[in-house]
Protein backbone atom coordinates (compact mmCIF):
# COMPACT_ATOMS: atom_id res chain seq x y z
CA UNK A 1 162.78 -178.71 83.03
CA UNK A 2 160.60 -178.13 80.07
CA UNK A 3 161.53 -179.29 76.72
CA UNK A 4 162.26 -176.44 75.16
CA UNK A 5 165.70 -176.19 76.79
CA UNK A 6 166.46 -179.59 77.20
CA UNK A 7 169.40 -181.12 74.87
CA UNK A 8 168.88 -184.71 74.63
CA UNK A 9 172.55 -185.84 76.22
CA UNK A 10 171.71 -184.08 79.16
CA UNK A 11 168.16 -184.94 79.37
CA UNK A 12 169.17 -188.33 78.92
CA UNK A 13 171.06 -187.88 82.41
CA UNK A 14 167.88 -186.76 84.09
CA UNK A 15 165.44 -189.73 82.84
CA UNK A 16 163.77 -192.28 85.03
CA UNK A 17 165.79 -195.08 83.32
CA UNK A 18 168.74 -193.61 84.09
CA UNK A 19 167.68 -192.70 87.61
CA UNK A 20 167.06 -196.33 88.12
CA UNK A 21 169.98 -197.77 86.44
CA UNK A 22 172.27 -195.95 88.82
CA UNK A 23 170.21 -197.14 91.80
CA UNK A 24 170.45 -200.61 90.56
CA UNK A 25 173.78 -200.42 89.99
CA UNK A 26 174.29 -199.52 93.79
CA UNK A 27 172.47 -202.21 94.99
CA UNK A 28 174.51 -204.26 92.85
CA UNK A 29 178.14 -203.07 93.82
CA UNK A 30 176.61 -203.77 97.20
CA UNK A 31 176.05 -207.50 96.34
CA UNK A 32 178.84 -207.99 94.70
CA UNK A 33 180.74 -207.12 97.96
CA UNK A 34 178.86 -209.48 99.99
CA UNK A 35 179.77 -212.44 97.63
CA UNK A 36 183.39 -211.26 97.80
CA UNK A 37 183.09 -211.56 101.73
CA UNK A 38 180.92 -214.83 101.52
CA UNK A 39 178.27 -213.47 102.67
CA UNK A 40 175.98 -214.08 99.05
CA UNK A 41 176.85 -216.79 96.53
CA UNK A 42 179.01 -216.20 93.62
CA UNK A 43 177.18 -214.64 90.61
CA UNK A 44 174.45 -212.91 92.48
CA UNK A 45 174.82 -209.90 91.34
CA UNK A 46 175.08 -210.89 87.92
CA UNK A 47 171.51 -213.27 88.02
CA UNK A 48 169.97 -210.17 89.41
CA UNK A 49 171.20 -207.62 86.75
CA UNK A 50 170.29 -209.90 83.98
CA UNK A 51 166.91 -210.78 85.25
CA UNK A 52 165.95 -207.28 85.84
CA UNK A 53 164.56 -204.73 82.98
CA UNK A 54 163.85 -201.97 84.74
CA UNK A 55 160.47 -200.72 83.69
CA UNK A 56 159.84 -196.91 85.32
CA UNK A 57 155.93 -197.27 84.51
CA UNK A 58 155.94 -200.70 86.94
CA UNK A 59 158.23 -198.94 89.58
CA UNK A 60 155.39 -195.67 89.77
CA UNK A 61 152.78 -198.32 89.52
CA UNK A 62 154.17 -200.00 92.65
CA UNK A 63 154.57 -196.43 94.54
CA UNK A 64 151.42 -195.17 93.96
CA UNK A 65 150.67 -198.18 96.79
CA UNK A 66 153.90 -197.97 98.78
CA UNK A 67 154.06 -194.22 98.66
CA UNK A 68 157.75 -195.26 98.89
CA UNK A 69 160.11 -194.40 95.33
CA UNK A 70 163.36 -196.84 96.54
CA UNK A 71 160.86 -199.57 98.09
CA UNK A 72 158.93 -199.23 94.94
CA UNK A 73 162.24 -199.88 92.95
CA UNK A 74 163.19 -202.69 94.84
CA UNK A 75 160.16 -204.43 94.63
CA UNK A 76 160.13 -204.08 91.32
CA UNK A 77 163.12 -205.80 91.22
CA UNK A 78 162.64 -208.79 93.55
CA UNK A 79 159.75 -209.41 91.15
CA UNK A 80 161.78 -209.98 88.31
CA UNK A 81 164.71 -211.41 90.21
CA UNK A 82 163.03 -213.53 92.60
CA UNK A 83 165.03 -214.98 95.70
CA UNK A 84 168.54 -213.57 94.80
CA UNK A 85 167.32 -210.21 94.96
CA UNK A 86 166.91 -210.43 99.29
CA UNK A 87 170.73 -209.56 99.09
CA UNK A 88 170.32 -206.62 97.36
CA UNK A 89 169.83 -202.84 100.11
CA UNK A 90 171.09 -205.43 102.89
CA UNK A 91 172.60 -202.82 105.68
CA UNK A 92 171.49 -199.69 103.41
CA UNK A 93 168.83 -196.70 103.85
CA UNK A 94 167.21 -195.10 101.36
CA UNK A 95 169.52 -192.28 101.25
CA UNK A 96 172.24 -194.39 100.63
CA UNK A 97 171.06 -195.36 97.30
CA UNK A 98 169.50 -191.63 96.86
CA UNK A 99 172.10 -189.42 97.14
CA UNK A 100 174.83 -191.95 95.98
CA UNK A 101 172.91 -191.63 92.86
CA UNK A 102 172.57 -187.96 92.79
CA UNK A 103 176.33 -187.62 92.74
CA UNK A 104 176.24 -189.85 90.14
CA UNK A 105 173.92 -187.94 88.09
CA UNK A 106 175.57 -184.78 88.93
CA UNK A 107 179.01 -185.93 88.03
CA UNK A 108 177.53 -187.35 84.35
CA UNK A 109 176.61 -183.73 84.10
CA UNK A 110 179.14 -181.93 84.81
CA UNK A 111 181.18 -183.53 82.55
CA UNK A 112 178.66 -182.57 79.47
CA UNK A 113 178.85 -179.02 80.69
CA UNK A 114 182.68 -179.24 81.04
CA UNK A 115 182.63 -179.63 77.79
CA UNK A 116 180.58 -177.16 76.72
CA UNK A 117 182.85 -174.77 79.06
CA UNK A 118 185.75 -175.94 76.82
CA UNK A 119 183.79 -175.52 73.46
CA UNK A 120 182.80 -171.90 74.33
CA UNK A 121 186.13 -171.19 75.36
CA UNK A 122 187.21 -172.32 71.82
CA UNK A 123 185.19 -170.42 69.99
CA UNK A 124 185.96 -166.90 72.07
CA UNK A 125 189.47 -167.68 71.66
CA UNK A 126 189.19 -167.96 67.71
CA UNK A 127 186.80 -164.50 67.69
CA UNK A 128 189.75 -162.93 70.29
CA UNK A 129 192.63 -163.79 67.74
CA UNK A 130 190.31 -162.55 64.76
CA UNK A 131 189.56 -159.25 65.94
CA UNK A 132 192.51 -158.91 68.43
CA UNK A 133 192.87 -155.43 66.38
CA UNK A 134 189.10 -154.28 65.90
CA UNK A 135 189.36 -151.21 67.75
CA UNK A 136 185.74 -150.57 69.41
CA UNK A 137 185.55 -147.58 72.17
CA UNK A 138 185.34 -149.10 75.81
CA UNK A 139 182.67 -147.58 78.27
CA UNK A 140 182.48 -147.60 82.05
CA UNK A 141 178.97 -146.21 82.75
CA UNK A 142 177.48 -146.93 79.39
CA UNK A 143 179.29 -143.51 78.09
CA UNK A 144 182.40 -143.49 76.08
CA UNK A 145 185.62 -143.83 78.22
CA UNK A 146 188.78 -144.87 75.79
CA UNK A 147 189.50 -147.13 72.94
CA UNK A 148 190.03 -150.97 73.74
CA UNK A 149 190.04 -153.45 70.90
CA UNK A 150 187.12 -156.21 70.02
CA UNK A 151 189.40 -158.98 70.76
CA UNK A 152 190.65 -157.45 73.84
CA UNK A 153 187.55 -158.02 75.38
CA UNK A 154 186.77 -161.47 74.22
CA UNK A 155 190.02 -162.24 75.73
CA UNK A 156 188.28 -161.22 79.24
CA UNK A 157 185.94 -163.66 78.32
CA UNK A 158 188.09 -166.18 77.62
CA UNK A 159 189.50 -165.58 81.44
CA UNK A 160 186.89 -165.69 82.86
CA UNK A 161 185.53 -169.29 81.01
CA UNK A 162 189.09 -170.55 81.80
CA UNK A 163 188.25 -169.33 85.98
CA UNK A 164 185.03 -170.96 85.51
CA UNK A 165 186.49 -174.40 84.15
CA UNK A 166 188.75 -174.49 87.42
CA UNK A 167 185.57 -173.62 89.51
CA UNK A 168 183.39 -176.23 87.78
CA UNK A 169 186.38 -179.49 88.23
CA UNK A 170 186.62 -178.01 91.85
CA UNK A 171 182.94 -178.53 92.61
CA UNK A 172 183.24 -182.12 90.64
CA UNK A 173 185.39 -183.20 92.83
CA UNK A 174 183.33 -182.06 96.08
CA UNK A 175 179.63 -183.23 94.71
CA UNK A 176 181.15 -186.72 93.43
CA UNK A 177 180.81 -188.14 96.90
CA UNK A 178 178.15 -191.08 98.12
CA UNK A 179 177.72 -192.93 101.23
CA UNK A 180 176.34 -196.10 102.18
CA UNK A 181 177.02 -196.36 105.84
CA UNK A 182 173.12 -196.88 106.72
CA UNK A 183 170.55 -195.25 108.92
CA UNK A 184 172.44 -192.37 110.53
CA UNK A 185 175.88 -193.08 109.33
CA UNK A 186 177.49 -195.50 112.05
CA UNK A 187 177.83 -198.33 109.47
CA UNK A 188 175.48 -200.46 112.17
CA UNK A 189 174.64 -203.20 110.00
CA UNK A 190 177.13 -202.10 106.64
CA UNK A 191 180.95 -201.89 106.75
CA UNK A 192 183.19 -198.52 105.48
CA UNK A 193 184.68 -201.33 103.53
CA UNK A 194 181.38 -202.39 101.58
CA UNK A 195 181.17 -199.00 100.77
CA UNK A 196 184.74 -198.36 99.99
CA UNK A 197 183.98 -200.87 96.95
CA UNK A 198 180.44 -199.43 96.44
CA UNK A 199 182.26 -196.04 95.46
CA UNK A 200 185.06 -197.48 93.69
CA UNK A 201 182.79 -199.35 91.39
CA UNK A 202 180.28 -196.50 90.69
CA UNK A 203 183.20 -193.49 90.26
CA UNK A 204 182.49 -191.81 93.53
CA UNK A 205 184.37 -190.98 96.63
CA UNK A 206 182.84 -192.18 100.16
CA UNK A 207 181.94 -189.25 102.24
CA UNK A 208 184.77 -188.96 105.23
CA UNK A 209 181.46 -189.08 107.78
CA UNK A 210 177.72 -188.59 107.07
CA UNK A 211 174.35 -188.72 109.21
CA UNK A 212 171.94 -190.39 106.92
CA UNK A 213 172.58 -188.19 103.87
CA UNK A 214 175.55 -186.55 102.72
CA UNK A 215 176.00 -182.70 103.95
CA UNK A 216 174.33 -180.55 101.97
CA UNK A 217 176.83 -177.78 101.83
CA UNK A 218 178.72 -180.05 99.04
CA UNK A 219 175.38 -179.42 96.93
CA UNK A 220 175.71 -175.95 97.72
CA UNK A 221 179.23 -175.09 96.59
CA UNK A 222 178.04 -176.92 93.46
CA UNK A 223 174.72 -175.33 92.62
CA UNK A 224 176.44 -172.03 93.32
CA UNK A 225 179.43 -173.14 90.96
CA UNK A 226 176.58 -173.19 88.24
CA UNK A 227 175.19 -169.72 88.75
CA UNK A 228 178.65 -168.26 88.84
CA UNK A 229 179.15 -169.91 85.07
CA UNK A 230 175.69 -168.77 84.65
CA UNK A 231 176.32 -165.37 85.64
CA UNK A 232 179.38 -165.13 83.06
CA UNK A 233 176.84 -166.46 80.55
CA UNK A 234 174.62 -163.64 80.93
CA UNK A 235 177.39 -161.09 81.11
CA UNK A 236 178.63 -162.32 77.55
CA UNK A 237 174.76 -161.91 76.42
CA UNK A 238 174.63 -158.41 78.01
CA UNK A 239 176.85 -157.25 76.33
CA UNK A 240 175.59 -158.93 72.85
CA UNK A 241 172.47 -156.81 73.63
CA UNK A 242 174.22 -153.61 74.33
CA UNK A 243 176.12 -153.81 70.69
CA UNK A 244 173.08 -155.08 68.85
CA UNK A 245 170.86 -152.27 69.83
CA UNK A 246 170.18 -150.46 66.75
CA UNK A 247 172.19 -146.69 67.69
CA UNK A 248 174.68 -148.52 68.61
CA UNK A 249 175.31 -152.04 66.27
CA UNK A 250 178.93 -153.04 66.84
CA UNK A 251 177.91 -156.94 66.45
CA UNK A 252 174.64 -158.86 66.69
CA UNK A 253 172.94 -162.48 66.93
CA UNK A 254 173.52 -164.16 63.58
CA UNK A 255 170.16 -163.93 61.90
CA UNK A 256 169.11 -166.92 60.23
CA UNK A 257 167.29 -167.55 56.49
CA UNK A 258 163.68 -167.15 57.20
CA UNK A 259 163.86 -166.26 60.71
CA UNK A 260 161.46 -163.29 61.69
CA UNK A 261 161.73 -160.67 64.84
CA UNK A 262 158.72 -159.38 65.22
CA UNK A 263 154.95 -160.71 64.50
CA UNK A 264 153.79 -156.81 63.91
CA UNK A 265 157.30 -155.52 62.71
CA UNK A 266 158.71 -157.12 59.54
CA UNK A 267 161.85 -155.17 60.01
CA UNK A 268 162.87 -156.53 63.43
CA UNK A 269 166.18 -157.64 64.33
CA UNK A 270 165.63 -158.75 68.36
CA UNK A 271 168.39 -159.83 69.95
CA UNK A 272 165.88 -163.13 71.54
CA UNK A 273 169.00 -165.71 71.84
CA UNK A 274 170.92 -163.57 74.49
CA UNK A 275 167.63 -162.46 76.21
CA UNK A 276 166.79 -165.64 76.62
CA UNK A 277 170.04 -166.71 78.13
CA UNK A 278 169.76 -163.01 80.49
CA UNK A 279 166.44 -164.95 82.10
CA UNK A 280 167.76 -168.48 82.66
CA UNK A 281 170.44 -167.23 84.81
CA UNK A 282 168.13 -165.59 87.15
CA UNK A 283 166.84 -169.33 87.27
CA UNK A 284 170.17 -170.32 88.21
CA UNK A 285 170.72 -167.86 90.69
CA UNK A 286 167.54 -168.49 92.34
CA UNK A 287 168.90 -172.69 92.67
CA UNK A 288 171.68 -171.95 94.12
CA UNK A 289 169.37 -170.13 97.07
CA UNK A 290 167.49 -172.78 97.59
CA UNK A 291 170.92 -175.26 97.84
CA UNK A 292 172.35 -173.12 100.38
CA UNK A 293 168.97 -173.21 102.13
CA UNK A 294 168.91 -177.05 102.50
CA UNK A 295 172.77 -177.05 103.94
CA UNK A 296 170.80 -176.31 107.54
CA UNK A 297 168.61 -180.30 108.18
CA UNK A 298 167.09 -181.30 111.11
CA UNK A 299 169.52 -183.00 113.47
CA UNK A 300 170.55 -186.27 111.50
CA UNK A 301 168.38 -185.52 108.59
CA UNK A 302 164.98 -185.10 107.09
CA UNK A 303 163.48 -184.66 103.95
CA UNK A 304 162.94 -180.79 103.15
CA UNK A 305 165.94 -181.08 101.04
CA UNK A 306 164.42 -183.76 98.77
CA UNK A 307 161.98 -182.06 96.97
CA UNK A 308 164.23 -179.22 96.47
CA UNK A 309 166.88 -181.02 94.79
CA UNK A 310 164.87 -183.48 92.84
CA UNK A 311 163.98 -179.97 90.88
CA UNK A 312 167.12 -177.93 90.78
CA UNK A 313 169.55 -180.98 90.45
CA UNK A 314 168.25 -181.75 86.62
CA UNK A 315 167.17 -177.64 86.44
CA UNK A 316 169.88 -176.18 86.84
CA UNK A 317 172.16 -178.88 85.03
CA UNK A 318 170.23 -178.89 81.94
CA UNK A 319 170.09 -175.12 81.71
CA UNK A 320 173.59 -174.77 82.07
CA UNK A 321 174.19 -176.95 79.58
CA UNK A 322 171.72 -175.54 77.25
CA UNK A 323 173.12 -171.71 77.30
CA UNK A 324 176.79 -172.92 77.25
CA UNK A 325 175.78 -174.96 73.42
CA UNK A 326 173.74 -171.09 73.00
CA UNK A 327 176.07 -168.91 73.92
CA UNK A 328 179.13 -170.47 71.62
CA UNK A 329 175.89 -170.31 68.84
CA UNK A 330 175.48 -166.93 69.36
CA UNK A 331 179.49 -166.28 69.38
CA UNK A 332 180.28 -168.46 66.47
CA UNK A 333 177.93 -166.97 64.34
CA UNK A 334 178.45 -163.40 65.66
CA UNK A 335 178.16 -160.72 62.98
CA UNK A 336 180.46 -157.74 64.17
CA UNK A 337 181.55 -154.17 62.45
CA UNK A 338 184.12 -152.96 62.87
CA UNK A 339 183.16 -149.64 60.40
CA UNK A 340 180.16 -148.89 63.21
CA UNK A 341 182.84 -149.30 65.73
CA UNK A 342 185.27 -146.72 64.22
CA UNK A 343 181.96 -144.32 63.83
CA UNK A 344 180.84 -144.93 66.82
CA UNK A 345 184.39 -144.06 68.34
CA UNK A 346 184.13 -140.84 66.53
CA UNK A 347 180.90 -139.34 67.45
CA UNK A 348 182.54 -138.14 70.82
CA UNK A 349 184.94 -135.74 68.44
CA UNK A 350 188.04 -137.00 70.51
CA UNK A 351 186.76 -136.73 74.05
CA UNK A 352 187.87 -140.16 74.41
CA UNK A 353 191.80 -139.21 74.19
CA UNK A 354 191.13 -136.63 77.06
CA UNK A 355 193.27 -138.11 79.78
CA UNK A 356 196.26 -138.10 77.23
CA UNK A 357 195.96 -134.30 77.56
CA UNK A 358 196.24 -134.40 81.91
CA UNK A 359 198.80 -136.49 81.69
CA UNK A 360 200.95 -135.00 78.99
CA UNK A 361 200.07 -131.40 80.56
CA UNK A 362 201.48 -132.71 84.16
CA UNK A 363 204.50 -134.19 82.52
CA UNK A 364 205.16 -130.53 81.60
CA UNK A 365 205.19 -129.63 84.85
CA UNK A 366 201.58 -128.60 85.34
CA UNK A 367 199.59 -129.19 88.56
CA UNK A 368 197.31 -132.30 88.28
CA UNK A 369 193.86 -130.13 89.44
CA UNK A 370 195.16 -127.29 87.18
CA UNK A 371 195.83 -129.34 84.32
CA UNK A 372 192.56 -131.23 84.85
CA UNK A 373 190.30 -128.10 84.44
CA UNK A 374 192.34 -127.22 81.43
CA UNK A 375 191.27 -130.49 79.61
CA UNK A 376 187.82 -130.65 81.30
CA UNK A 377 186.75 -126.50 80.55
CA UNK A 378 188.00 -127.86 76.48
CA UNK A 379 185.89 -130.76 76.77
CA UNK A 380 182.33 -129.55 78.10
CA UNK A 381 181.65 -127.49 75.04
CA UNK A 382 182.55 -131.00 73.13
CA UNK A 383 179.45 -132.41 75.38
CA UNK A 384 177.47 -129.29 75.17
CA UNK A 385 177.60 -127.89 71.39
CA UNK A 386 179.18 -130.79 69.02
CA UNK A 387 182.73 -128.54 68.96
CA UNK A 388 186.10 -130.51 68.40
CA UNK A 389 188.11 -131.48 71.30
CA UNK A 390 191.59 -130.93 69.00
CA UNK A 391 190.45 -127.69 67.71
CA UNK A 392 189.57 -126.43 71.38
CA UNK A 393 192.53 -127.12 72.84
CA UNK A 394 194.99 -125.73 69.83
CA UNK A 395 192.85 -122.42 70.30
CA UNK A 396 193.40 -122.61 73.91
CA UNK A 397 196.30 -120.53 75.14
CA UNK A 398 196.23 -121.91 78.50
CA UNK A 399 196.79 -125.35 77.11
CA UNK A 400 199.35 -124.15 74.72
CA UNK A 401 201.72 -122.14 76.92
CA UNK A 402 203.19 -126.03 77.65
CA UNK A 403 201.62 -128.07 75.03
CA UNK A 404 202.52 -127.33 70.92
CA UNK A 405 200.18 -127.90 68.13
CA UNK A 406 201.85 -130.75 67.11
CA UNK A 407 202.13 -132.01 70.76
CA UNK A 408 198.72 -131.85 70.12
CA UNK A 409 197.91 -133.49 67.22
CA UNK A 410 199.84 -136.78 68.28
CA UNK A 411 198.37 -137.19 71.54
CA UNK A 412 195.21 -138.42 69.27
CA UNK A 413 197.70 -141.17 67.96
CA UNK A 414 195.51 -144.88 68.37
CA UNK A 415 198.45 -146.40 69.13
CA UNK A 416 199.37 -145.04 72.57
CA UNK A 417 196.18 -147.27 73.35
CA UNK A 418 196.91 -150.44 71.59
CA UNK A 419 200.58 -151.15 72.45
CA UNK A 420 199.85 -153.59 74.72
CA UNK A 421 197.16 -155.46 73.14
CA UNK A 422 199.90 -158.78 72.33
CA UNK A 423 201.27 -158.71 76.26
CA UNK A 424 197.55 -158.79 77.63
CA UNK A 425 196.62 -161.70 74.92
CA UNK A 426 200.15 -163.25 75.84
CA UNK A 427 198.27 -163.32 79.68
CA UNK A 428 195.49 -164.76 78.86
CA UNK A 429 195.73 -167.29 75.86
CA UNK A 430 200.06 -167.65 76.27
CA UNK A 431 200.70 -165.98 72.76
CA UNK A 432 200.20 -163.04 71.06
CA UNK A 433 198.86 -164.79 67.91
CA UNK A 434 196.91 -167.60 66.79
């Protein structure tokens, strides 16, 4: 991934050093349980790991020969180690090591963007208390349907993260498997319990059975984990977009000191941090493709996966990680109003409180169709000329043979709308206030 989206923790993951250090410390759980069952001399593993500074120059150096990554590694460390280092990949392939490290590398990372799932969840949650009584008009269709509050739908949001937390611990748990049972996963010249203590010493669970790798459709249900929190990333930033556009402006990016929008337009406002997180989500979706494609290997394995994953697996990881630390930028530093809201709720001249007026006139007895082209016949002129929807229907004699003026009047009442704003936030945060 390029540097631009990079955050150094994560990046950190994703380096050649620590690449190698996780193979090395593999090979060395591996020693480790050959001196416990005789098989190597005590403090083996130890003269190997402090005679050995890995150098990922010297290991490319060596594979540019080899044309071999893990042989290059462990020549590079027999040179430094000298005879002590013939114990180490005793019994082991190449995807032992490999994709015992991958899980490795996978499970550092998904416990940076855990915690940028939890930080973004923080953050809504403080924006859903503080404008848990913003009222804002909701839309289905991009056209006005009735009034919701700000905080209300943050507190979707907030769901959703909390859905996407559960999803993200479920798929930890699935990718944070190894195996080092050899060739094609008999344990032929290893033991399960050599690599029972392999996994216990590096964090990881031994896959039940394997071929020569581990199955691919764990990698799947992880890499598609990711776009799904992806996916909710680029919702939230939709609708950023939506609200910052310039008819509309109910909230938008915080805009920094000397930051500019346009190189031809000094006036520009562009709403460039949730675009930005709109695109790298199609990334992510287009990862999780190619994991599903490499669940289907050639009998006990071959490589087609490899190159795949060796892209996606720090990709999709780092981008993740980089629009969960924008996104809870962007919502932090949200700018919202709340006066553009209320004018924005008003330019429909009360359209929006039209199924108050079916339901109240079928509560009086009228036929649902009936009633329904009673409110609708009131509300096309609305549409059509700019007229009033309360003035309409209190000229209306049809509507006023069961409904009174002042029947009227207070079905406009906000209220009706908003009385169970505290129950829904009760659902989803467990109280009703901060």
């Amino acid at each position: 991934m390029i540097h631009r989206y990079t955050r150094p923790e994560m990046g950190q993951i994703w380096s050649d050093h620590n690449r190698f250090t996780c193979w090395l410390d593999i090979e060395l759980a591996l020693v480790e349980a050959l001196e416990q069952d005789g098989r190597a001399p005590q403090g083996t593993a130890t003269t190997i790991r402090e005679a050995t500074t890995l150098d990922p120059e010297r290991i490319e150096e060596i594979e540019k020969t080899c044309k071999h990554d893990v042989i290059a590694f462990l020549t590079h460390v027999e040179e430094q180690a000298g005879p002590p280092a013939r114990f180490i990949h005793l019994g082991l392939t190449s995807s032992d090591v490999l994709d015992t490290a991958l899980a490795m590398q996978l499970t550092q990372a998904t416990d940076l963007i855990m915690e940028g799932v939890e930080r973004l969840a923080e953050v809504i949650k403080r924006r859903a208390f503080e404008h848990k009584d913003t009222v804002m008009i909701g839309r289905s269709h991009g056209i006005h349907a009735e009034p919701v509050t700000f905080g209300l739908t943050l507190a979707i949001w907030y769901d959703e993260l909390i859905r996407n937390k559960e999803r993200l611990l479920a798929a930890r748990e699935t990718i944070a498997v190894g195996k080092c049972s050899g060739a094609v996963g008999t344990f032929a010249n290893t033991d399960p319990e050599t690599e029972a203590y392999i996994m216990k010493r590096v964090g990881l669970q031994a896959a039940p059975a394997a071929t020569q790798v581990v199955q691919r459709d764990r990698h799947a249900h992880y890499f598609t984990t990711l776009a799904v929190i992806g996916a909710t990333l680029e919702k939230m930033a939709v609708a950023v977009r939506h609200w910052q556009r310039t008819e509309v402006l109910e909230a938008e990016e915080p805009f920094t000191k000397g930051q500019k929008g346009s190189s031809a337009m000094p006036h520009k406002r562009n709403p460039i941090l949730t675009e930005n997180v709109t695109g790298l989500s199609r990334l992510l979706r287009g990862n999780a493709m190619a994991a599903l494609e490499n669940v289907a290997l050639w009998h006990e394995r071959d490589i087609s996966h490899s190159s795949v994953e060796r892209v996606i697996g720090p990709d999709s990881t780092i981008l993740v990680d980089f629009m969960l630390a924008r996104m809870t930028k962007v919502m932090d530093g949200l700018v919202v109003y709340p006066e553009n809201m209320k004018r924005n709720m008003a330019i429909t001249g009360g359209l929006t409180f039209s199924q108050r007026f079916l339901l109240a006139l079928v509560d009086k007895g009228v036929d649902r169709q009936e009633a329904y082209v009673l409110v609708q016949r009131n509300a096309m002129p609305v549409w059509e000329e700019g007229k009033d929807f309360e003035t309409l229907l209190i000229a209306d004699p049809d509507v006023r043979k069961h409904l009174s003026e002042n029947e009227i009047r207070e079905a406009f009442d906000l209220r009706v709308h908003l009385r169970h704003v505290d129950t829904l936030f009760e659902r989803v945060f467990g109280e009703a206030s901060a």
